[in-house]
PDB file of N, CA and C in Angstrom:
ATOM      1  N   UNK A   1       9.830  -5.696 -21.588  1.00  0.00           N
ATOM      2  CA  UNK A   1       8.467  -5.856 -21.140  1.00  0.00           C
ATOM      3  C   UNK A   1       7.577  -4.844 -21.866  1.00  0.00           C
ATOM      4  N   UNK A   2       6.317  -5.408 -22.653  1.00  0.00           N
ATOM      5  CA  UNK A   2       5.320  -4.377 -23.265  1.00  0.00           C
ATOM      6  C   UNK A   2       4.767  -4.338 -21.714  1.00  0.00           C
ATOM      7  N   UNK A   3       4.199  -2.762 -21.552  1.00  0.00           N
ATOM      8  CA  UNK A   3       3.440  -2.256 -20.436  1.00  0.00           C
ATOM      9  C   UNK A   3       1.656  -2.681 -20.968  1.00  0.00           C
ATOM     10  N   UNK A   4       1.203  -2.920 -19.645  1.00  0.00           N
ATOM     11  CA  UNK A   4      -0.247  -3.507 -20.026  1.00  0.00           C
ATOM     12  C   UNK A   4      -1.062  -2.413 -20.841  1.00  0.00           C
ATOM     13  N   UNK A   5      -2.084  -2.538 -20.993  1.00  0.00           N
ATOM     14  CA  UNK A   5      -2.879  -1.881 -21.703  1.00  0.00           C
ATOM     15  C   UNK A   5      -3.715  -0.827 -20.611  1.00  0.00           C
ATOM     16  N   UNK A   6      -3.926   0.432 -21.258  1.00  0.00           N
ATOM     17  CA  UNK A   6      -4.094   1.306 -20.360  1.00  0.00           C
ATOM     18  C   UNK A   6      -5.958   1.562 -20.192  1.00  0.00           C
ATOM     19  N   UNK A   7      -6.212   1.273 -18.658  1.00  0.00           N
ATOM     20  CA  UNK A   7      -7.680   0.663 -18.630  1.00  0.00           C
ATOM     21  C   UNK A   7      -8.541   2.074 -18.908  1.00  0.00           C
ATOM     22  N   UNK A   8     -10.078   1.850 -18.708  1.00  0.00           N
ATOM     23  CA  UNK A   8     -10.762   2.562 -19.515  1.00  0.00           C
ATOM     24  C   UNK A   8     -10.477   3.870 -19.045  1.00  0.00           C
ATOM     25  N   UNK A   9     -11.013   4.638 -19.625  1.00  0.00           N
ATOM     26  CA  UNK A   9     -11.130   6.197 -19.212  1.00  0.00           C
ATOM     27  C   UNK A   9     -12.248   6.349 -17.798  1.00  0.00           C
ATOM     28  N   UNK A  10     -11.735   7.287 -17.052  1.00  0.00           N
ATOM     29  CA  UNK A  10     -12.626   7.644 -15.768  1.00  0.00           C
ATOM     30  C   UNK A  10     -12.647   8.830 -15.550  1.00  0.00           C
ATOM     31  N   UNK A  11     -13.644  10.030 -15.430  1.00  0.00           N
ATOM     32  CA  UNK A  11     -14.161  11.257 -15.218  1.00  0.00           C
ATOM     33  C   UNK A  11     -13.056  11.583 -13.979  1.00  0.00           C
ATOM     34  N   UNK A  12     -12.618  13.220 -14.134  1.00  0.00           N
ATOM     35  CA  UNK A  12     -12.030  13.252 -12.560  1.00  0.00           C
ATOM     36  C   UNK A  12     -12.776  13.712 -11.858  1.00  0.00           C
ATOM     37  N   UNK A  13     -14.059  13.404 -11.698  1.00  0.00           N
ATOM     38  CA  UNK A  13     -15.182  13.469 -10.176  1.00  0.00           C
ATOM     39  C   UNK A  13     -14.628  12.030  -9.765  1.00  0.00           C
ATOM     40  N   UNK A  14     -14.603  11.110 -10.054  1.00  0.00           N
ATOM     41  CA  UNK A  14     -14.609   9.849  -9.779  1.00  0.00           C
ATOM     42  C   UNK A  14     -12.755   9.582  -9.499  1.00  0.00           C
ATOM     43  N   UNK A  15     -11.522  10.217 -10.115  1.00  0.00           N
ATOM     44  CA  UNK A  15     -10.700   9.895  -9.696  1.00  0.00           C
ATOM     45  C   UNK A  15     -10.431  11.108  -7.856  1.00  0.00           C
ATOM     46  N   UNK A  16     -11.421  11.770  -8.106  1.00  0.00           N
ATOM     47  CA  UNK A  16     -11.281  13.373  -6.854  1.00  0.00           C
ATOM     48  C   UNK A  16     -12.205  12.342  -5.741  1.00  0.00           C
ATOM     49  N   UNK A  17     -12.504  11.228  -6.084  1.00  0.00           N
ATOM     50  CA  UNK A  17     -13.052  10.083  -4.861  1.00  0.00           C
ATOM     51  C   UNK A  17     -11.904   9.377  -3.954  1.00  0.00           C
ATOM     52  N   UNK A  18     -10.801   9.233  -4.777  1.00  0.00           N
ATOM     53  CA  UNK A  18     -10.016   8.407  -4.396  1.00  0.00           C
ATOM     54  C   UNK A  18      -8.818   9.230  -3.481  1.00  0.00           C
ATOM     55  N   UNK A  19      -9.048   8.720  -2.037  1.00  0.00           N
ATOM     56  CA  UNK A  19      -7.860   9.389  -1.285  1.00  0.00           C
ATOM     57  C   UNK A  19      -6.462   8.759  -0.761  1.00  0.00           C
ATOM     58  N   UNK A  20      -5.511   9.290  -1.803  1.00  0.00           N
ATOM     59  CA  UNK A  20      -4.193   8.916  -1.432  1.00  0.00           C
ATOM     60  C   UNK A  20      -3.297   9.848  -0.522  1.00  0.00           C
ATOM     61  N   UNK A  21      -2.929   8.851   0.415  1.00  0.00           N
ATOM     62  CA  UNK A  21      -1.589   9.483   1.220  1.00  0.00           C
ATOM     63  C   UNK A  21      -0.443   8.735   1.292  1.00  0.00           C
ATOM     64  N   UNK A  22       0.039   9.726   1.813  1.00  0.00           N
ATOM     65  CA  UNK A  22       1.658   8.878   2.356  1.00  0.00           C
ATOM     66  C   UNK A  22       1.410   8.684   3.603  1.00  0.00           C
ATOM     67  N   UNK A  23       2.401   8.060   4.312  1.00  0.00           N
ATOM     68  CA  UNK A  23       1.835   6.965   5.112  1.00  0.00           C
ATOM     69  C   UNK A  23       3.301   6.169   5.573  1.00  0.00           C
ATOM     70  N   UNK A  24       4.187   6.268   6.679  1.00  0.00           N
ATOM     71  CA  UNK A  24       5.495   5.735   7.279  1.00  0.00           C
ATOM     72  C   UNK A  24       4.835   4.549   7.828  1.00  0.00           C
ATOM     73  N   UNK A  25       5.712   3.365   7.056  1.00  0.00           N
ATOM     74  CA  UNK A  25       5.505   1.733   7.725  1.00  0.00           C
ATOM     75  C   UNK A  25       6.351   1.761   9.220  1.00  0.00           C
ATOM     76  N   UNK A  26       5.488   1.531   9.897  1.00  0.00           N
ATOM     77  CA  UNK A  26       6.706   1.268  11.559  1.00  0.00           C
ATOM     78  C   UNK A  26       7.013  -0.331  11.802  1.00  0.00           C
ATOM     79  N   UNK A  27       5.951  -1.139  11.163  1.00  0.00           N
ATOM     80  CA  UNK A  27       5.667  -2.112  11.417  1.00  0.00           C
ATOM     81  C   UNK A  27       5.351  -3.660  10.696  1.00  0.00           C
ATOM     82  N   UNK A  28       5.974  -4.558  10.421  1.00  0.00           N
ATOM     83  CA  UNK A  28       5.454  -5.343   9.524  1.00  0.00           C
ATOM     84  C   UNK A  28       5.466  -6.859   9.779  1.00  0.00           C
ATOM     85  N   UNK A  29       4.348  -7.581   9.997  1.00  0.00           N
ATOM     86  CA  UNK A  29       4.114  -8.689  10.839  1.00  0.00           C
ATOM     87  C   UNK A  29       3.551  -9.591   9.725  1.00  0.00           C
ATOM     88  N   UNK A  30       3.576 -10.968  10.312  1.00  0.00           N
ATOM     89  CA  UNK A  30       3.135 -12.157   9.000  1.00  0.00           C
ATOM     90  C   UNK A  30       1.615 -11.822  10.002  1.00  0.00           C
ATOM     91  N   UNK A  31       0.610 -12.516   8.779  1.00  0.00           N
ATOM     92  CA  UNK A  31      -0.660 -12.415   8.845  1.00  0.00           C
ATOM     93  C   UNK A  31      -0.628 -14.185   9.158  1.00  0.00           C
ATOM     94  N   UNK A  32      -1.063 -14.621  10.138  1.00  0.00           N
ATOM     95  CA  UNK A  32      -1.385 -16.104  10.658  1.00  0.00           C
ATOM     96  C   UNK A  32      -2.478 -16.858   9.321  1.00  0.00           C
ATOM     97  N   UNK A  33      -1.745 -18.077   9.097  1.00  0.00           N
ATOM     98  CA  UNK A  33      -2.457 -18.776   8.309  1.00  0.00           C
ATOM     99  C   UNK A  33      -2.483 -18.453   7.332  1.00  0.00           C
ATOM    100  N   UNK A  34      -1.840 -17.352   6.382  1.00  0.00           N
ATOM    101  CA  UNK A  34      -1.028 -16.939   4.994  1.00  0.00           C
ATOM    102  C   UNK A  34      -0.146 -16.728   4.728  1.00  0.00           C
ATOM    103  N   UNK A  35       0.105 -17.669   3.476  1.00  0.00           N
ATOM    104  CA  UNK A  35       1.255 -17.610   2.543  1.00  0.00           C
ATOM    105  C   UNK A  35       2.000 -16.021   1.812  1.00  0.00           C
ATOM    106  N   UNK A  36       0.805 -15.548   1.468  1.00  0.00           N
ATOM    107  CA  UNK A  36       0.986 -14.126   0.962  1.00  0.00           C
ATOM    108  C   UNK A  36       1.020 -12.989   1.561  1.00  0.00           C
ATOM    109  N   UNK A  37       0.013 -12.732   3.311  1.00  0.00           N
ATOM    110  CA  UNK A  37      -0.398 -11.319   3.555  1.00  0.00           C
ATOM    111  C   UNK A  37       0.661 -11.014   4.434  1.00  0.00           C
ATOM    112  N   UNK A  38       0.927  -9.763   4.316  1.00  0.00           N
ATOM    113  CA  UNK A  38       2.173  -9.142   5.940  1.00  0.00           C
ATOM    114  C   UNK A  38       0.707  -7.868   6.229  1.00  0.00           C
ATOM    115  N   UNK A  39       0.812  -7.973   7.265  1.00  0.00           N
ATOM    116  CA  UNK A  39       0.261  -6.709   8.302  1.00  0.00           C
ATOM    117  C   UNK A  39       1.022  -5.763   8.723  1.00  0.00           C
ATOM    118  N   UNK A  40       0.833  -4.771   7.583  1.00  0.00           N
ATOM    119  CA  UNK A  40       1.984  -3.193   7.496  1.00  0.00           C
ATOM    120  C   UNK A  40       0.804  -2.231   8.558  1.00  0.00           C
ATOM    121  N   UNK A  41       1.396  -1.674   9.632  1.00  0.00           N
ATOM    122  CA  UNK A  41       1.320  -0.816  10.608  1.00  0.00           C
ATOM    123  C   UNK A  41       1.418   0.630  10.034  1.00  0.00           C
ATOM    124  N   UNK A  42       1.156   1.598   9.836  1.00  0.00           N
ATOM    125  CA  UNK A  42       1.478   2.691   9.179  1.00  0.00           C
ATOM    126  C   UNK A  42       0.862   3.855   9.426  1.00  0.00           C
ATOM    127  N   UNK A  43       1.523   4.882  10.080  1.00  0.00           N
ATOM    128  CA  UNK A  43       1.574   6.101  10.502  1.00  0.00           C
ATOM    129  C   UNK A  43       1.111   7.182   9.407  1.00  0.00           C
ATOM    130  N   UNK A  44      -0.164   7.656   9.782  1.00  0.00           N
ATOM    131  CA  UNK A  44      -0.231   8.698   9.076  1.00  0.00           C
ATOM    132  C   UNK A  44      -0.524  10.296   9.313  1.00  0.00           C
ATOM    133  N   UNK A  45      -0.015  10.270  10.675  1.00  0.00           N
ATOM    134  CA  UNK A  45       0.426  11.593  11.161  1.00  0.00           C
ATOM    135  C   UNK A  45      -0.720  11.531  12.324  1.00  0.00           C
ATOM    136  N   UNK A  46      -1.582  11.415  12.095  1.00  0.00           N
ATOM    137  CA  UNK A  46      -2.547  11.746  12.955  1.00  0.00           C
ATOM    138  C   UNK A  46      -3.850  10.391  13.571  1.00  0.00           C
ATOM    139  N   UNK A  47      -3.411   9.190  12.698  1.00  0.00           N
ATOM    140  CA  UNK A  47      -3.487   7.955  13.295  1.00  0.00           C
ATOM    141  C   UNK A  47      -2.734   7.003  12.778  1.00  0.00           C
ATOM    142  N   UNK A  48      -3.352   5.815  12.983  1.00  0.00           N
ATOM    143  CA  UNK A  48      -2.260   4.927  12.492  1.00  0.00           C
ATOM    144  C   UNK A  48      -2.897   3.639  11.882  1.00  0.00           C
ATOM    145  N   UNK A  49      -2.928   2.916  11.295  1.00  0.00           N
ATOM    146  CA  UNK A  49      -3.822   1.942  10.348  1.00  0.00           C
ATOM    147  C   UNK A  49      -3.541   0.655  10.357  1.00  0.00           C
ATOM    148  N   UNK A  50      -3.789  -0.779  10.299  1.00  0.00           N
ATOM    149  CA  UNK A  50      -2.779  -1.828  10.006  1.00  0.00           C
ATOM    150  C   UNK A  50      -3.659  -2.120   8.419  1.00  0.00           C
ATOM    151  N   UNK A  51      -2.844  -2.040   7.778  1.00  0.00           N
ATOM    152  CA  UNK A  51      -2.968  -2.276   6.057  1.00  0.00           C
ATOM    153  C   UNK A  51      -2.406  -3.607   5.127  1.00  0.00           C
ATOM    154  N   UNK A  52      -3.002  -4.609   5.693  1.00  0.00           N
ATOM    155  CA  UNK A  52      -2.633  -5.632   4.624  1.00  0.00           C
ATOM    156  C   UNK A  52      -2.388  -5.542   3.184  1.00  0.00           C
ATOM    157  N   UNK A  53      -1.177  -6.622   3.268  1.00  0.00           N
ATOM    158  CA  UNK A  53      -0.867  -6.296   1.880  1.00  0.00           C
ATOM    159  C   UNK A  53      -0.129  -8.094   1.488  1.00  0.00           C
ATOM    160  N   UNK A  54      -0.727  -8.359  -0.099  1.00  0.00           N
ATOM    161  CA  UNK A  54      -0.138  -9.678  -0.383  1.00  0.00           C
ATOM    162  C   UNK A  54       0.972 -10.142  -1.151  1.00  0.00           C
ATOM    163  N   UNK A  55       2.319  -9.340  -0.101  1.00  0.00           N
ATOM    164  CA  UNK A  55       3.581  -9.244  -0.578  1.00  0.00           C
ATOM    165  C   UNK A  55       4.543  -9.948  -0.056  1.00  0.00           C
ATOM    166  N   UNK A  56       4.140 -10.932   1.049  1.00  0.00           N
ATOM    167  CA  UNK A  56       5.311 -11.554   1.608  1.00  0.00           C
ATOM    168  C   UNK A  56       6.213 -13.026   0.595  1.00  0.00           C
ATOM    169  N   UNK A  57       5.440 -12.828  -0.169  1.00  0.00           N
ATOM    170  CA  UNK A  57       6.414 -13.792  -1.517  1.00  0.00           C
ATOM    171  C   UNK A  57       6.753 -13.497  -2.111  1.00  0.00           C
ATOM    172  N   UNK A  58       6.612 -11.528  -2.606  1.00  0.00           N
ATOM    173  CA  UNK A  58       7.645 -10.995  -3.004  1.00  0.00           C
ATOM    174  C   UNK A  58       8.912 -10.666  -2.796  1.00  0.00           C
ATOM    175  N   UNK A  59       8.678 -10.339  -1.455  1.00  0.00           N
ATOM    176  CA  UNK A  59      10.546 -10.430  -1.340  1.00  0.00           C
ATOM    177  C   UNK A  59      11.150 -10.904  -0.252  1.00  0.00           C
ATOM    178  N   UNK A  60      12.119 -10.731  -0.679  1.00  0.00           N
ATOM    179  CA  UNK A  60      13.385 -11.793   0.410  1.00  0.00           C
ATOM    180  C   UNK A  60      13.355 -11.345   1.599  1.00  0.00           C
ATOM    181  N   UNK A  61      13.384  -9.899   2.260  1.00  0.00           N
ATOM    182  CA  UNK A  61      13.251  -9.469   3.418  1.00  0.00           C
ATOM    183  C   UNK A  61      11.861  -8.338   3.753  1.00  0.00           C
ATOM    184  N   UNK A  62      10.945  -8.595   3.796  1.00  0.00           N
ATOM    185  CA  UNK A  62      10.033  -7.661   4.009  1.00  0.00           C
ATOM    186  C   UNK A  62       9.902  -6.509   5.303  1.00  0.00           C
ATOM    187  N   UNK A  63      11.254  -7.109   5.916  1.00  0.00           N
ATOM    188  CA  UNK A  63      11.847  -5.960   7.736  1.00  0.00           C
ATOM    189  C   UNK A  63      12.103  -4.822   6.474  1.00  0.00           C
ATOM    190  N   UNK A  64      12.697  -5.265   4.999  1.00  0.00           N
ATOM    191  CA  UNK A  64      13.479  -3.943   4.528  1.00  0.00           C
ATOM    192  C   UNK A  64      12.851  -2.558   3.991  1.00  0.00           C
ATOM    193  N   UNK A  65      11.187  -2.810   4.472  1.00  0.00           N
ATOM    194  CA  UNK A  65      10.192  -1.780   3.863  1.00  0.00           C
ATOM    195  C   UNK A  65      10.392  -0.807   5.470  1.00  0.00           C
ATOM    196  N   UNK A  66      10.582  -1.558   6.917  1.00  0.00           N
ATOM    197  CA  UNK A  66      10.347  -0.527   7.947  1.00  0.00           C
ATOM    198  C   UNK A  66      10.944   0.774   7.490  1.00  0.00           C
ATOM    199  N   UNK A  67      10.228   1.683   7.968  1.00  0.00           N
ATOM    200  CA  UNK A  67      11.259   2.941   8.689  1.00  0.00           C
ATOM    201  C   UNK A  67      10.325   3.691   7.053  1.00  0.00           C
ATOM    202  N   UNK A  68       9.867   3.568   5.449  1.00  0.00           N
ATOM    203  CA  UNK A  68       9.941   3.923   4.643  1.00  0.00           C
ATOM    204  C   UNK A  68       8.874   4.991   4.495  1.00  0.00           C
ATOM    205  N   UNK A  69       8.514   5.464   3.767  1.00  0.00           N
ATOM    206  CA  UNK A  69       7.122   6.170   3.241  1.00  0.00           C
ATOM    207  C   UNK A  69       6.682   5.899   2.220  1.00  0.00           C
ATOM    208  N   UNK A  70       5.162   5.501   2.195  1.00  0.00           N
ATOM    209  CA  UNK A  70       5.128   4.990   0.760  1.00  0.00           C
ATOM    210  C   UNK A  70       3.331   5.865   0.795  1.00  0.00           C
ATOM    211  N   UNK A  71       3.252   5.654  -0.508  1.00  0.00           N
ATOM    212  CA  UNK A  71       1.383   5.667  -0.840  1.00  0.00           C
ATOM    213  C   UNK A  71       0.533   4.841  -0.662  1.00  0.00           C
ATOM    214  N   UNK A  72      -0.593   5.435   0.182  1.00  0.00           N
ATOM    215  CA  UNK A  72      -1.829   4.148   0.561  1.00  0.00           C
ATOM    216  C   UNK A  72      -2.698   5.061  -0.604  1.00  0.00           C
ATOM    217  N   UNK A  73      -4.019   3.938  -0.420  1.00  0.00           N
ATOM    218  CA  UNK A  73      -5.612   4.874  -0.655  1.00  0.00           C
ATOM    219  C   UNK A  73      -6.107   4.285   1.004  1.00  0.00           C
ATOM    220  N   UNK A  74      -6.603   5.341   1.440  1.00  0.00           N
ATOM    221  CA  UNK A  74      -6.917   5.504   2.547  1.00  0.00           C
ATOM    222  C   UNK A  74      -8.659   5.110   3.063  1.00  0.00           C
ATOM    223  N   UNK A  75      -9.235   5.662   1.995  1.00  0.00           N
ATOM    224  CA  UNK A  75     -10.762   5.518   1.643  1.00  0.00           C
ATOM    225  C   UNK A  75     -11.512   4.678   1.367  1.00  0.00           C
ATOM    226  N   UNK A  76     -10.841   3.103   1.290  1.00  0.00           N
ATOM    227  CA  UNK A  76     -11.521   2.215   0.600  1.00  0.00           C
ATOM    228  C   UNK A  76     -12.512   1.365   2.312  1.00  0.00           C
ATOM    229  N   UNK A  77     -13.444   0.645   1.695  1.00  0.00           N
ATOM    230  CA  UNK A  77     -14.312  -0.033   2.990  1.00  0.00           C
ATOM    231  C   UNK A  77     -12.930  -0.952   3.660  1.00  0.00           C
ATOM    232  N   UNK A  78     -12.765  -0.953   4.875  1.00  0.00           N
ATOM    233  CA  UNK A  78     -12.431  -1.990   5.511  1.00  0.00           C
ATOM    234  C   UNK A  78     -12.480  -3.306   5.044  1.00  0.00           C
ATOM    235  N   UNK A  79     -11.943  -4.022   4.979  1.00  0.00           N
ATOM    236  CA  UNK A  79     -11.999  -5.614   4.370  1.00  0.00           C
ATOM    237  C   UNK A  79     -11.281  -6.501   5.338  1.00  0.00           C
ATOM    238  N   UNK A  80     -12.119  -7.633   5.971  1.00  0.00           N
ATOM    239  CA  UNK A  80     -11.593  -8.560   6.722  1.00  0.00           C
ATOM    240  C   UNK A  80     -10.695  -9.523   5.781  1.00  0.00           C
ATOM    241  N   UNK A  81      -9.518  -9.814   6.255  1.00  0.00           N
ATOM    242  CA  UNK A  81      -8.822 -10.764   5.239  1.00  0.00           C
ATOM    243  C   UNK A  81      -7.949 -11.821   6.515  1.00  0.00           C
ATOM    244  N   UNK A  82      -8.327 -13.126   6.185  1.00  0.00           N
ATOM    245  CA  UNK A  82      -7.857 -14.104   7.314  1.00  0.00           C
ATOM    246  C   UNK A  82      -7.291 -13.475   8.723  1.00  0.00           C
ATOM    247  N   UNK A  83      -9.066 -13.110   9.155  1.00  0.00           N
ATOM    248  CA  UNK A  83      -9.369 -13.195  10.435  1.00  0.00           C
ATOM    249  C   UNK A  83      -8.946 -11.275  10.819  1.00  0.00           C
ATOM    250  N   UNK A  84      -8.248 -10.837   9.932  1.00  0.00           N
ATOM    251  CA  UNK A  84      -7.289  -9.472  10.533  1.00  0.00           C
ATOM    252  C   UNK A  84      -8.136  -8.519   9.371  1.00  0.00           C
ATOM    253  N   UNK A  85      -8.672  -7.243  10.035  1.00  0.00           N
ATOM    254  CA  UNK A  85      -8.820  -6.467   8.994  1.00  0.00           C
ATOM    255  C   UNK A  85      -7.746  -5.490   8.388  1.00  0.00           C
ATOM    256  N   UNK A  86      -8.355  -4.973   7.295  1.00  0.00           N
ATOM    257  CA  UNK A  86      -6.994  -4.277   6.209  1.00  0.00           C
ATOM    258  C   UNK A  86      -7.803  -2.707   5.999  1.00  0.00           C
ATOM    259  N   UNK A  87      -6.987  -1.393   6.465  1.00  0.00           N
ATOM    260  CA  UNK A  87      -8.055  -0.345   7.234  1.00  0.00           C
ATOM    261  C   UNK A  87      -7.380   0.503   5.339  1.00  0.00           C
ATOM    262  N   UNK A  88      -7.169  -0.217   4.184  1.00  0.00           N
ATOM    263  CA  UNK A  88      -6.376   0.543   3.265  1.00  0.00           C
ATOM    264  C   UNK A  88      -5.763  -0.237   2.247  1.00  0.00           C
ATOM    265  N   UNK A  89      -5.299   0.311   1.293  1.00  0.00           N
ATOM    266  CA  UNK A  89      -4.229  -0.435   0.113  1.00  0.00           C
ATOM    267  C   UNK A  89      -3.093   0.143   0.119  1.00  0.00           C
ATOM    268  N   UNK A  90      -1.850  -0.506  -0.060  1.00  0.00           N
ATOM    269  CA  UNK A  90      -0.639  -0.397  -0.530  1.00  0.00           C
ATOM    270  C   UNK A  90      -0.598  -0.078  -1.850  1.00  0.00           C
ATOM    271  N   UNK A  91      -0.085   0.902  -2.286  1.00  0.00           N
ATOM    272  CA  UNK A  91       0.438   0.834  -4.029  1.00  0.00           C
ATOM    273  C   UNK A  91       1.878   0.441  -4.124  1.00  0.00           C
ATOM    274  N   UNK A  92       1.916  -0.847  -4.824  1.00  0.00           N
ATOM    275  CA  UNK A  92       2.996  -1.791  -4.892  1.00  0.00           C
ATOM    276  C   UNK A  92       3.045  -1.902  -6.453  1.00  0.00           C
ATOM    277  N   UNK A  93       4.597  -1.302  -6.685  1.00  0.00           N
ATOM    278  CA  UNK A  93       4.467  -0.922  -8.050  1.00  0.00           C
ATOM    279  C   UNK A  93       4.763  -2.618  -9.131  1.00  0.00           C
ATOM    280  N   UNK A  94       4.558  -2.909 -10.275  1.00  0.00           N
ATOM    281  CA  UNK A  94       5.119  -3.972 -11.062  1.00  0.00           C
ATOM    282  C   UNK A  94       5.053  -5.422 -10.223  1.00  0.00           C
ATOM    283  N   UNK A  95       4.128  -5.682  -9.577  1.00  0.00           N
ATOM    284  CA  UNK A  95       3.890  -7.619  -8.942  1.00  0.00           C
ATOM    285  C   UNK A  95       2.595  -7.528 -10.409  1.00  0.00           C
ATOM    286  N   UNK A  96       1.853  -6.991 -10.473  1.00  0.00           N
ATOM    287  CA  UNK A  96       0.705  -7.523 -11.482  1.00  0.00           C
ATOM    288  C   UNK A  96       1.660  -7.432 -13.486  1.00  0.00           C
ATOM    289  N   UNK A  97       2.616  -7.126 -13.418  1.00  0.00           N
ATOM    290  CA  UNK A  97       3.194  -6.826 -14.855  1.00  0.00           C
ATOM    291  C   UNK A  97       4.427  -7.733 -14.644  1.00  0.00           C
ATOM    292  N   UNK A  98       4.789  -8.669 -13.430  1.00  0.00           N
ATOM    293  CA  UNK A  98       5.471  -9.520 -13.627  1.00  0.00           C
ATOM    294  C   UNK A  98       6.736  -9.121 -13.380  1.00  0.00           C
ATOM    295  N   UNK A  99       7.029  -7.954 -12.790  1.00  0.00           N
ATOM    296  CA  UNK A  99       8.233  -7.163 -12.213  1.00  0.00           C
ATOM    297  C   UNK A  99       9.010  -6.714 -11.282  1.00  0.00           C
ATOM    298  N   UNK A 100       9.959  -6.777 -10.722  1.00  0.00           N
ATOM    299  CA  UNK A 100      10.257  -6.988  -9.182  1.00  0.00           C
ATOM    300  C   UNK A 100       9.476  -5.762  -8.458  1.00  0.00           C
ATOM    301  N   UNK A 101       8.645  -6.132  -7.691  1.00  0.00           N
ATOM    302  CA  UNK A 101       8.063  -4.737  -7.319  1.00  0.00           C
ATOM    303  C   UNK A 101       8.463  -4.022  -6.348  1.00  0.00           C
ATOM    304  N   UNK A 102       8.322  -2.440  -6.266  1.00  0.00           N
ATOM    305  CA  UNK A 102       8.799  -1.445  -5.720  1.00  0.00           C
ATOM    306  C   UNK A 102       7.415  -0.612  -5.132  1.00  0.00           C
ATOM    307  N   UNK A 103       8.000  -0.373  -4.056  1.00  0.00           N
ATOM    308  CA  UNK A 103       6.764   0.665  -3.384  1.00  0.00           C
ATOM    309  C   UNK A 103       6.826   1.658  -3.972  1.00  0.00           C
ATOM    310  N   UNK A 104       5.538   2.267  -3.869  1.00  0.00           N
ATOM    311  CA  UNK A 104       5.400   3.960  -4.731  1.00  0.00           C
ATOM    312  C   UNK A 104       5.392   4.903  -3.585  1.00  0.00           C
ATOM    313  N   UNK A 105       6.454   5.374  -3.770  1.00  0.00           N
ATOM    314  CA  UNK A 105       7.239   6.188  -2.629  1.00  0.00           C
ATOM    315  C   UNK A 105       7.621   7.825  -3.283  1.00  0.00           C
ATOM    316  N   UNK A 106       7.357   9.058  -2.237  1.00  0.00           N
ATOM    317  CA  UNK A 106       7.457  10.037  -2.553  1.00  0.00           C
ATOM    318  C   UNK A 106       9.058  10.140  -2.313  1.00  0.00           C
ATOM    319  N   UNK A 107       9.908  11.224  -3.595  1.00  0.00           N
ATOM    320  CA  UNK A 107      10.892  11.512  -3.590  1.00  0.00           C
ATOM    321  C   UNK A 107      11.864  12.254  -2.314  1.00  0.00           C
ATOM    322  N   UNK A 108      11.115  12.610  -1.470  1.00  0.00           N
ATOM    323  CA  UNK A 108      11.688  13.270  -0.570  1.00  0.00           C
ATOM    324  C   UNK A 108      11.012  13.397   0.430  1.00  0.00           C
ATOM    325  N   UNK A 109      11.554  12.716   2.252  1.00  0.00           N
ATOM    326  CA  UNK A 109      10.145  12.588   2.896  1.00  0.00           C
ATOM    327  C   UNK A 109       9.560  14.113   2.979  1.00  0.00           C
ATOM    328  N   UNK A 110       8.271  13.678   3.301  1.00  0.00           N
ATOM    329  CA  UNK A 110       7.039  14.627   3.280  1.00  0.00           C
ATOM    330  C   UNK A 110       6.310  14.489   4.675  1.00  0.00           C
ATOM    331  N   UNK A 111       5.503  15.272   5.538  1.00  0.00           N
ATOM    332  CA  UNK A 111       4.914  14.958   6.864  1.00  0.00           C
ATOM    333  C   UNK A 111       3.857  13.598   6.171  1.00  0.00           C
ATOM    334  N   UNK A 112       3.833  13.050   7.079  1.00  0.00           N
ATOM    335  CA  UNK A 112       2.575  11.639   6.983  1.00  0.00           C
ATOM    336  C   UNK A 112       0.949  11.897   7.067  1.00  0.00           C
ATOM    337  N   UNK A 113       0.288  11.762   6.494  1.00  0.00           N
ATOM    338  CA  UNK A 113      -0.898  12.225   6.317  1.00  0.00           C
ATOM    339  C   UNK A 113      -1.309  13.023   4.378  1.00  0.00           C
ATOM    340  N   UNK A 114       0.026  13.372   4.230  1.00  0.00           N
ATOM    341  CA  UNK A 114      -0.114  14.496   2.777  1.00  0.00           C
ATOM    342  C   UNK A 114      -0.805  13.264   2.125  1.00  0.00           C
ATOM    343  N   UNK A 115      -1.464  14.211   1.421  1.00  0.00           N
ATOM    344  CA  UNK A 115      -2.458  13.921  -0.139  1.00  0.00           C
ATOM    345  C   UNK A 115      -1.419  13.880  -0.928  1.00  0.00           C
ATOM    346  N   UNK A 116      -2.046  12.962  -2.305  1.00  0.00           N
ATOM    347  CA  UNK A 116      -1.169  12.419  -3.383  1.00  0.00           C
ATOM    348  C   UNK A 116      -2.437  13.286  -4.594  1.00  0.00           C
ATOM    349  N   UNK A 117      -1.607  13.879  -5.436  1.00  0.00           N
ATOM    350  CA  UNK A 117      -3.039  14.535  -6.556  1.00  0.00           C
ATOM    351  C   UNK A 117      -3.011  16.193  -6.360  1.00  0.00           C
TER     352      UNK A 117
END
């Protein structure tokens, strides 16, 4: 696989906008009336979020993300998506490069809430 092309350049005032955490899935439910969304539940120490994400045709068992820690961005507007809002993003590594994708997960757990950066 050639890796995509690496997008434009961005100032780090503008990447020091973007807030990533980690973030423990407890929870992961089909989104009614989609093919694609699961409604990931996710703990981040000090609340808790439901974070859509359009991965349930990626894989075979999506129960196998519970219990994990992975990276959100935490900061983005709320977005209603069939009927359920999404309080965040998942970073879901290789679905856009055509690759079995993997959550972007810190090496060793960490308390829930930590900054990524």
């Amino acid at each position: 696989m050639t890796p995509a092309p690496v997008k434009p350049l961005i100032t780090p005032d503008v990447l020091e906008k973007i807030d990533v955490r980690v973030g423990t899935i407890e929870a992961v439910e089909d989104v009614p009336n989609s093919d694609k969304l699961l409604a990931l539940r996710v703990n981040f120490g000090d609340h808790k979020r439901t974070i859509l994400s359009g991965m349930k045709e990626e894989r075979a068992n999506p129960q196998e993300i519970v219990g994990k820690q992975a990276l959100f961005v935490v900061n983005l507007e709320p977005r209603k998506m069939r009927g359920m809002m999404s309080e965040g993003m998942l970073f879901d590594i290789g679905y856009a490069d055509g690759v079995k994708p993997a959550l972007a997960m810190p090496e060793h757990p960490v308390p829930d809430g930590s900054r990524a950066g």
